[in-house]
C-alpha atoms as a PDB file:
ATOM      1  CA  UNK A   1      49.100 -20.796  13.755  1.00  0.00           C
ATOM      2  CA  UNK A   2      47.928 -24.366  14.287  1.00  0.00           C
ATOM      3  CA  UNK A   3      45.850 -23.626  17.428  1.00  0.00           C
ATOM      4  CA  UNK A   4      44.522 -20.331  15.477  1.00  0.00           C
ATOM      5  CA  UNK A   5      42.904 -22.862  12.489  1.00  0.00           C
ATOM      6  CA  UNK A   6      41.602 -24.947  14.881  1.00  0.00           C
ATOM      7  CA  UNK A   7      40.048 -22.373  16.918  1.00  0.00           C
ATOM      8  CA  UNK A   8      38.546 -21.320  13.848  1.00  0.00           C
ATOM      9  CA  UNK A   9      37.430 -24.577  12.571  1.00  0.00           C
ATOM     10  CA  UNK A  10      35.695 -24.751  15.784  1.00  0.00           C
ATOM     11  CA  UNK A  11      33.736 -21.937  15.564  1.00  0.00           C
ATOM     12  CA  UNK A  12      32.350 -22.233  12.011  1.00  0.00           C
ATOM     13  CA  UNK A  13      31.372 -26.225  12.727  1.00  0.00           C
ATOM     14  CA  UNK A  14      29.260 -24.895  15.597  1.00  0.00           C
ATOM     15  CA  UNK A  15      28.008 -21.892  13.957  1.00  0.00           C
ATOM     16  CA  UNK A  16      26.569 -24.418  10.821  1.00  0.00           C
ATOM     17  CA  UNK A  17      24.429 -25.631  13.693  1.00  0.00           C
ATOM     18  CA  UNK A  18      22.650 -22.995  13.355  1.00  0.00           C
ATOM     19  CA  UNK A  19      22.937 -22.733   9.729  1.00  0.00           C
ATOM     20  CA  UNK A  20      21.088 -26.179   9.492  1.00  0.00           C
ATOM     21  CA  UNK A  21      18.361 -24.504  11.599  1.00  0.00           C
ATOM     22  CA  UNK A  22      17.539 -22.067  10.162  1.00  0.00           C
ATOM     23  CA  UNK A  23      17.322 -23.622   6.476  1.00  0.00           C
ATOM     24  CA  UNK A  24      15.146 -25.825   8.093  1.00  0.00           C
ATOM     25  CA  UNK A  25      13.379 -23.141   9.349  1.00  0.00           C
ATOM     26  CA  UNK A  26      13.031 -21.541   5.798  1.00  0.00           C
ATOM     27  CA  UNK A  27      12.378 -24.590   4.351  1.00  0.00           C
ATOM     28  CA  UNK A  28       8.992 -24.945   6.538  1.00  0.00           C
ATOM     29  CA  UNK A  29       8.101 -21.950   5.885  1.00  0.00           C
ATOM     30  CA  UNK A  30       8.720 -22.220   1.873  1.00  0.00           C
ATOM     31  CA  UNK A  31      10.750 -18.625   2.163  1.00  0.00           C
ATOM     32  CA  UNK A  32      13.462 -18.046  -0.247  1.00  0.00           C
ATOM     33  CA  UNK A  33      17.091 -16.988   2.018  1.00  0.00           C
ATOM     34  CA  UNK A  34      19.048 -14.543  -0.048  1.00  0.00           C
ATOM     35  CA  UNK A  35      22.577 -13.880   1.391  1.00  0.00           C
ATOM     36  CA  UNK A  36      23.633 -10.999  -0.739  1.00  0.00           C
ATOM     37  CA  UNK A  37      27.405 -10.209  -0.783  1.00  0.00           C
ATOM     38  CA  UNK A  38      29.879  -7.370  -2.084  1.00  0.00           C
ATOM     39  CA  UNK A  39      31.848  -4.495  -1.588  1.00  0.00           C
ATOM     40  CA  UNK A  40      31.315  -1.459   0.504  1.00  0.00           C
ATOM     41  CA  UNK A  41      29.214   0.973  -1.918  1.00  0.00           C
ATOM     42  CA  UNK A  42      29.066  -1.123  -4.633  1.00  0.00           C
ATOM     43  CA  UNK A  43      24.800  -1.072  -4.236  1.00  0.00           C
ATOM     44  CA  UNK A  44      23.382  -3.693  -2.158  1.00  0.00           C
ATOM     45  CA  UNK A  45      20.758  -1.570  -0.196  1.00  0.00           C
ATOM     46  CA  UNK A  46      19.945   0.446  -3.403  1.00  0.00           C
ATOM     47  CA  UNK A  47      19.123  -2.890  -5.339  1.00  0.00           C
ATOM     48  CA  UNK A  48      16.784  -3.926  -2.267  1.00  0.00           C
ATOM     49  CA  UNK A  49      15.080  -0.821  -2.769  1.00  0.00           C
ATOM     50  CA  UNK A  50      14.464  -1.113  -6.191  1.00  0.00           C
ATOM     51  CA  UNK A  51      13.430  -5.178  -6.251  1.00  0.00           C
ATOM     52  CA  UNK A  52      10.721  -3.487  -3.164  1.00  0.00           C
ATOM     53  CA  UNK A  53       9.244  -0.967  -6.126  1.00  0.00           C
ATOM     54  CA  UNK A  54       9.107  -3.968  -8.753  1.00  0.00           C
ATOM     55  CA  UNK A  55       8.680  -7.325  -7.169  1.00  0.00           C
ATOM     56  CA  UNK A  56       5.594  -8.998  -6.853  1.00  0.00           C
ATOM     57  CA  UNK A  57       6.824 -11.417  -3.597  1.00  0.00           C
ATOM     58  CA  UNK A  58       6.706  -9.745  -0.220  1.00  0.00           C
ATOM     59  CA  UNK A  59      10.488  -9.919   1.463  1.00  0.00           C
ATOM     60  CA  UNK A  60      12.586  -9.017   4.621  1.00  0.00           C
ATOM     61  CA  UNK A  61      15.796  -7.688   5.088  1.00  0.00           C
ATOM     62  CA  UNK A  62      18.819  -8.485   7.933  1.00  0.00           C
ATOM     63  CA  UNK A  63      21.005  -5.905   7.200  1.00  0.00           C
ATOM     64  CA  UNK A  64      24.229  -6.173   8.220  1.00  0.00           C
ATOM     65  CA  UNK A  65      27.123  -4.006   9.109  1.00  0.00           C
ATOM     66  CA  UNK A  66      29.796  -3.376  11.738  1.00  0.00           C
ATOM     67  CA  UNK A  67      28.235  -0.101  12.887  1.00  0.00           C
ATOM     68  CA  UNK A  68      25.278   2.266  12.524  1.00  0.00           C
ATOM     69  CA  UNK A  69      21.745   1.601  11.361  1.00  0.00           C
ATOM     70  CA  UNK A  70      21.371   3.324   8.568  1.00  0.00           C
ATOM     71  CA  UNK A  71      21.184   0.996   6.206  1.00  0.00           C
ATOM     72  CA  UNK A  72      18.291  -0.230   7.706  1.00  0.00           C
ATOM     73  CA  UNK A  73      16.488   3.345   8.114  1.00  0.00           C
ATOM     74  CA  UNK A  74      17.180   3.714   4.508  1.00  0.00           C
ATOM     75  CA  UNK A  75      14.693   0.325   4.185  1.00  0.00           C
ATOM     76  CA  UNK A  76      12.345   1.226   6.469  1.00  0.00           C
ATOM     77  CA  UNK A  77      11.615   4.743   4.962  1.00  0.00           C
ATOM     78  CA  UNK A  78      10.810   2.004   1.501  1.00  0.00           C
ATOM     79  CA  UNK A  79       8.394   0.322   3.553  1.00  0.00           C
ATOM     80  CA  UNK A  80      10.381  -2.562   3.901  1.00  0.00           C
ATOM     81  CA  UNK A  81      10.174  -4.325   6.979  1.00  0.00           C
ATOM     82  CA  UNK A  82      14.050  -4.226   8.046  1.00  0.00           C
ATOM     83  CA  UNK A  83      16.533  -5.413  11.412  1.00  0.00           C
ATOM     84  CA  UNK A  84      19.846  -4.610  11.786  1.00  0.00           C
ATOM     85  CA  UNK A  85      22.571  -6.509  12.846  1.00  0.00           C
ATOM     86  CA  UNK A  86      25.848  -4.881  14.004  1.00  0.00           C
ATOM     87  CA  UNK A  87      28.698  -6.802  14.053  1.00  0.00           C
ATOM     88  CA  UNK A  88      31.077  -4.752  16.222  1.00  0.00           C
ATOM     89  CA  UNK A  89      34.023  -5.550  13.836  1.00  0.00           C
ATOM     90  CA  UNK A  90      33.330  -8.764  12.369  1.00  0.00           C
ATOM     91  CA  UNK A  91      33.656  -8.801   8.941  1.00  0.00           C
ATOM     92  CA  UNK A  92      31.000 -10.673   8.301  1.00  0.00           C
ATOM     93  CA  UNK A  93      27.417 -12.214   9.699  1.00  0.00           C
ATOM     94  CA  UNK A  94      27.337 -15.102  11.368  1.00  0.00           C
ATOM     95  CA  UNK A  95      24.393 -17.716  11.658  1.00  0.00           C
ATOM     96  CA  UNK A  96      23.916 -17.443  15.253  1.00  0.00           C
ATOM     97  CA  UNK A  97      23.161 -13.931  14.928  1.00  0.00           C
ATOM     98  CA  UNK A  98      20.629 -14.388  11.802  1.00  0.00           C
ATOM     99  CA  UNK A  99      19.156 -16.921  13.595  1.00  0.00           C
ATOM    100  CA  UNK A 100      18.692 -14.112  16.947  1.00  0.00           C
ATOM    101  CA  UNK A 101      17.243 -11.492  14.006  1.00  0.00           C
ATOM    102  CA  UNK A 102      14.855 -14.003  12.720  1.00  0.00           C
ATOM    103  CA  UNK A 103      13.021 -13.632  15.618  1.00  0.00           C
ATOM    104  CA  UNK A 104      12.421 -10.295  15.143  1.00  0.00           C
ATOM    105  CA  UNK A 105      10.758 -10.354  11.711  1.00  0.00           C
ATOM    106  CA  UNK A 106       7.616 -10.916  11.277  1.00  0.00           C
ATOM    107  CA  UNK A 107       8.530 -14.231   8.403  1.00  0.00           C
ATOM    108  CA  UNK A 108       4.463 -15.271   7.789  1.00  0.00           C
ATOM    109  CA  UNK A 109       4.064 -12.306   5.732  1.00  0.00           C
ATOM    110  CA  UNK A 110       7.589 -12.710   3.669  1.00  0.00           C
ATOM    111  CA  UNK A 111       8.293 -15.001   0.652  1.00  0.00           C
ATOM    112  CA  UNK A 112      11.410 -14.289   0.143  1.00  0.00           C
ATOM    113  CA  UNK A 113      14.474 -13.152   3.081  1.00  0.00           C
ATOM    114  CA  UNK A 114      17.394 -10.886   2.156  1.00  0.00           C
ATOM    115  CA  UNK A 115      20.291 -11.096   4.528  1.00  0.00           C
ATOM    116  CA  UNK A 116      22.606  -7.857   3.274  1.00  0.00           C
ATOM    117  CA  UNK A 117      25.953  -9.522   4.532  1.00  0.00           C
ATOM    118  CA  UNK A 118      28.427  -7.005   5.616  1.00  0.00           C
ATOM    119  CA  UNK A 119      30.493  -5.010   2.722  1.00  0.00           C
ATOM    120  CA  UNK A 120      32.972  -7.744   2.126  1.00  0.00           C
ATOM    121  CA  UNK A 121      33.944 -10.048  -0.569  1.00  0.00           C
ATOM    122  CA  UNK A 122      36.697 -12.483   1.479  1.00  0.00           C
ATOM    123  CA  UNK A 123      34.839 -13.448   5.160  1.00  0.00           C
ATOM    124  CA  UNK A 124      31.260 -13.508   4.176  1.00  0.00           C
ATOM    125  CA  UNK A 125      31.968 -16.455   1.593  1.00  0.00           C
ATOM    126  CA  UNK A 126      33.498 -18.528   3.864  1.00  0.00           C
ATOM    127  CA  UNK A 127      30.429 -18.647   6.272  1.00  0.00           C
ATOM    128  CA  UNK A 128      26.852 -20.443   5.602  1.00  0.00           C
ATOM    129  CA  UNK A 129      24.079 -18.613   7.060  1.00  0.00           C
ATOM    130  CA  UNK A 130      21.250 -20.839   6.239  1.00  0.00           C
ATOM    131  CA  UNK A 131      20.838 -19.285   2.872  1.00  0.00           C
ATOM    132  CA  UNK A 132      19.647 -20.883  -0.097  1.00  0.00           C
ATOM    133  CA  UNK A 133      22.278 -19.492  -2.392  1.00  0.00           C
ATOM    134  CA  UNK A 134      24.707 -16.552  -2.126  1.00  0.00           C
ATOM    135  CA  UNK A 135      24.097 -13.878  -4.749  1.00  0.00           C
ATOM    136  CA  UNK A 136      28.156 -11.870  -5.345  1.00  0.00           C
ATOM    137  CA  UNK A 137      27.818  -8.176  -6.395  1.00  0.00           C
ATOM    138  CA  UNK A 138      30.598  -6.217  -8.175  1.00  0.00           C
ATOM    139  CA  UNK A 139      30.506  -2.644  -9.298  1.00  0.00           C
ATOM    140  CA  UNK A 140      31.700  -1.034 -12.393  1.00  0.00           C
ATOM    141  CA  UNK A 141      34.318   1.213 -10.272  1.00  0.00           C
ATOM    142  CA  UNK A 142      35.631  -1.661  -8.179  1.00  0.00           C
ATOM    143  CA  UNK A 143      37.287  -2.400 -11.063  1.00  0.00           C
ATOM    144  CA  UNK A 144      37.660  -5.389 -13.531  1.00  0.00           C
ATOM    145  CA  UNK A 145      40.148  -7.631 -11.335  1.00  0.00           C
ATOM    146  CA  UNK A 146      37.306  -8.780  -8.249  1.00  0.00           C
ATOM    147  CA  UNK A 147      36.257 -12.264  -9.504  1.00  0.00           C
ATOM    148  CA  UNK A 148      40.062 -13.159 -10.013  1.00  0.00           C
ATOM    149  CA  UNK A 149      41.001 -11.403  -6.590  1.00  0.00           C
ATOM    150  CA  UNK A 150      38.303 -13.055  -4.826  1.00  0.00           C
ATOM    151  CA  UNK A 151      37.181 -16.342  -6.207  1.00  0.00           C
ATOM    152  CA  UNK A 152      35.747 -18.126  -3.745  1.00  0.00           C
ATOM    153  CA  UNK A 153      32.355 -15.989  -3.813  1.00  0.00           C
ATOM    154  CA  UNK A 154      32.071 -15.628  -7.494  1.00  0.00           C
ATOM    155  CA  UNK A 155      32.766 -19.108  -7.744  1.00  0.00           C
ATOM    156  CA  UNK A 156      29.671 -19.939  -4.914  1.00  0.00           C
ATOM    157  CA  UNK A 157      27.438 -17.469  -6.285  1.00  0.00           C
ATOM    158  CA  UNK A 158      24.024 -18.679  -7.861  1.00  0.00           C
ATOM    159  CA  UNK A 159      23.971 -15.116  -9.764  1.00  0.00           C
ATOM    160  CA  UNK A 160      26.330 -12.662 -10.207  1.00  0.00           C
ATOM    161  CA  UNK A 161      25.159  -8.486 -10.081  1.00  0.00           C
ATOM    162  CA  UNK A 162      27.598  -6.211 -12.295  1.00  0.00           C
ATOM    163  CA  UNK A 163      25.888  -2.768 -10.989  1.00  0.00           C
ATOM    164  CA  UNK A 164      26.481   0.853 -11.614  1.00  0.00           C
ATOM    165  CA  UNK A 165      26.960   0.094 -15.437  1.00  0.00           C
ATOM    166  CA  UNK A 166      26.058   3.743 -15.904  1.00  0.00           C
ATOM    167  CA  UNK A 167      29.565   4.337 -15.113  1.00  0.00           C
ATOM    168  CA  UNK A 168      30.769   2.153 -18.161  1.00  0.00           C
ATOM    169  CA  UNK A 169      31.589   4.911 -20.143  1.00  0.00           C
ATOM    170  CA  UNK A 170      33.649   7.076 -17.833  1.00  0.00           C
ATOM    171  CA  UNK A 171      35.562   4.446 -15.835  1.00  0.00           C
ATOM    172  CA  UNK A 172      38.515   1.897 -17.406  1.00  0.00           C
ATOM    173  CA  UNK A 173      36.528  -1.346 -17.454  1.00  0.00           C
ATOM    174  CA  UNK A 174      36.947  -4.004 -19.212  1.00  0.00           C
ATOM    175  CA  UNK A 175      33.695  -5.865 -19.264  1.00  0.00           C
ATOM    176  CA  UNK A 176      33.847  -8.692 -21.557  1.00  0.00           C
ATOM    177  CA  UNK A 177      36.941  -9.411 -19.367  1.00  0.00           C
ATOM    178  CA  UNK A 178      34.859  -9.306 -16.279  1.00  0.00           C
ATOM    179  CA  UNK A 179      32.119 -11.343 -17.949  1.00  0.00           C
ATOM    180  CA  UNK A 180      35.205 -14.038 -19.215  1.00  0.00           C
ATOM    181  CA  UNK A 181      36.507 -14.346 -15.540  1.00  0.00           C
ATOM    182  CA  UNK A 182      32.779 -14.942 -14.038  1.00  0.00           C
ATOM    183  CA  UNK A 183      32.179 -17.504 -16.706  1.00  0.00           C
ATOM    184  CA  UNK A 184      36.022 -19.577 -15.911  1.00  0.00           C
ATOM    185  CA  UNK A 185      35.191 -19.615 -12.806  1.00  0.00           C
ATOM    186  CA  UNK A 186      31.638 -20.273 -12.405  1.00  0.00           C
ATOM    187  CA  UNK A 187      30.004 -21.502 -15.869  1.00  0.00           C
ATOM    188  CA  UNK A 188      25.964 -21.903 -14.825  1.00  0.00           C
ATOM    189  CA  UNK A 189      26.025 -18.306 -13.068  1.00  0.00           C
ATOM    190  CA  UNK A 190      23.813 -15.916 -15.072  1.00  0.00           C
ATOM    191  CA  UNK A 191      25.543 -12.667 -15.136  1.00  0.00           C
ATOM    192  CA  UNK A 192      23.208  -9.626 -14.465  1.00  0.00           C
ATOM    193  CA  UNK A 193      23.921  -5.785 -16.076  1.00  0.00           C
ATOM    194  CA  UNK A 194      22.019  -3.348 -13.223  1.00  0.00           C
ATOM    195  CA  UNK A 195      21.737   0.404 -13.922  1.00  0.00           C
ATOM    196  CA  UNK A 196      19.985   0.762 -10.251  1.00  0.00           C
ATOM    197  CA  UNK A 197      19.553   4.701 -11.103  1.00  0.00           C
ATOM    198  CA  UNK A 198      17.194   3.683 -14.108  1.00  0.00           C
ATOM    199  CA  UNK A 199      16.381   0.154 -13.235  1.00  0.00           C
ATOM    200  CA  UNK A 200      18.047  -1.338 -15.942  1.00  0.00           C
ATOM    201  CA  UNK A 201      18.413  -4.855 -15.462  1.00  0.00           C
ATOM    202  CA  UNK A 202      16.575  -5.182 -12.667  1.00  0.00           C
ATOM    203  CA  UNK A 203      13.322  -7.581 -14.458  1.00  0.00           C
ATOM    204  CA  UNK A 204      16.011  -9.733 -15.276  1.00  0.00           C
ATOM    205  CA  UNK A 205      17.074  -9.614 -11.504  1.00  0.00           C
ATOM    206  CA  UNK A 206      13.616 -10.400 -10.437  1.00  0.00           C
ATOM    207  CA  UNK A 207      12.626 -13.067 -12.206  1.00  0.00           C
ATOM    208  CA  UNK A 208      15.604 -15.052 -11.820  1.00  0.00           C
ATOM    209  CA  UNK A 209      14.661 -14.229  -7.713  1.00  0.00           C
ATOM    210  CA  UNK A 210      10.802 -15.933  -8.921  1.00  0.00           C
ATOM    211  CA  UNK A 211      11.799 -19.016 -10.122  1.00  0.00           C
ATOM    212  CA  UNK A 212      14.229 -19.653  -7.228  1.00  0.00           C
ATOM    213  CA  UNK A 213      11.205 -18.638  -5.256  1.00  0.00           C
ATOM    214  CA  UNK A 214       8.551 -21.261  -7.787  1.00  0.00           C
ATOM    215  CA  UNK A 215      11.325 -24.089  -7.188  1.00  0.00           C
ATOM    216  CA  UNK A 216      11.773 -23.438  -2.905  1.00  0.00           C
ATOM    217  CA  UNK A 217       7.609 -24.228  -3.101  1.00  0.00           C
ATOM    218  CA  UNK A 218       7.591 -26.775  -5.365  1.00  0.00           C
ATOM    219  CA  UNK A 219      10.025 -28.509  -2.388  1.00  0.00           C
ATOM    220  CA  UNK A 220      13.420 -27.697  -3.834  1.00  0.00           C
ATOM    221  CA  UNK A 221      16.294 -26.366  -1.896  1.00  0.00           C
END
């Protein structure tokens, strides 16, 4: 078990190499890095595709997932310039391989880069990226208990998504519950209610995404 952690240890101190690069990177640039993270299905791609109908920044996407594309295809059909990244069972992106897509996407006509971590809410906390912050996404019929079950991501997260409140009234949720856990274990983290059928929710979404974006060219993080 010993030589297991250290062989881990290992990996993630070289990998922040990269990390460090690329925020550097993004940080010359002035583009916001987005490292989105939750749950299979709980509505990552769909809330890309509705910030592309409403925001007025110009983005990119990594997409990532262990197999297939089609997340990315899905993108592309919204106009939004997309790459995929499959991780071949890894639960989770790595920097060395963001740092591979980046060169790929065409980052002088982008303001703002969404990396769509793999559907996960354990690995893809643990691991920096490069990102500026790490937005956590939960889904009304995930069920109340995630921040509690999973508190190292809710407890990074610069924003937390609560999507798929459409559901409210025909699932057992308990939100105020869910709204009580986010705030114990991460008191500055605005809280977000997204009906991404609708597009409830999502202004509020994007302008929290514009100031970020005002502060990252002002010379902030």
């Amino acid at each position: 078990m010993r030589d297991i952690i250290t062989i881990q240890q290992a990996v993630m101190a070289e990998d922040e190499k990269y990390a460090r690069r690329i925020r550097q990177t993004m940080r010359d640039r002035k583009i916001l890095a987005v490292n989105i993270i939750g749950s299979p299905g709980c509505g990552k791609t769909t809330l890309l595709e509705q910030t592309a109908r409403n925001a007025g920044f110009l983005f990119a996407v990594i997409e990532g997932d262990i197999e297939t594309s089609r997340d990315a295809e899905r993108l592309a059909a919204a106009n939004i310039e997309a790459i995929q990244i499959n991780t071949k069972g890894d639960c989770h992106l790595e920097a060395h391989t963001v740092e591979k897509a980046l060169s790929s996407l065409a980052l002088d006509k982008a303001d703002v880069l969404f990396i769509e971590n793999v559907g996960n809410l354990v690995c893809p906390a643990e691991f920096d990226i490069g990102e500026d912050f790490k937005v956590a996404v939960a889904s009304v019929p995930e069920g109340v208990d995630k921040p509690v079950k999973y508190p190292l991501l809710f407890s990074q997260a610069k924003i937390v998504l609560l999507t798929k409140i459409d559901l409210l009234p025909y699932v057992k949720f308990d939100k105020e519950l869910f709204l009580r856990d986010v705030k114990s274990l991460n008191p500055k983290s605005p809280i977000v209610e997204l009906d991404l059928t609708t597009g409830a929710g999502v202004d509020e979404w994007l302008s929290f995404l514009t100031d970020r974006l005002a502060e990252k060219r002002a010379g902030g993080k």
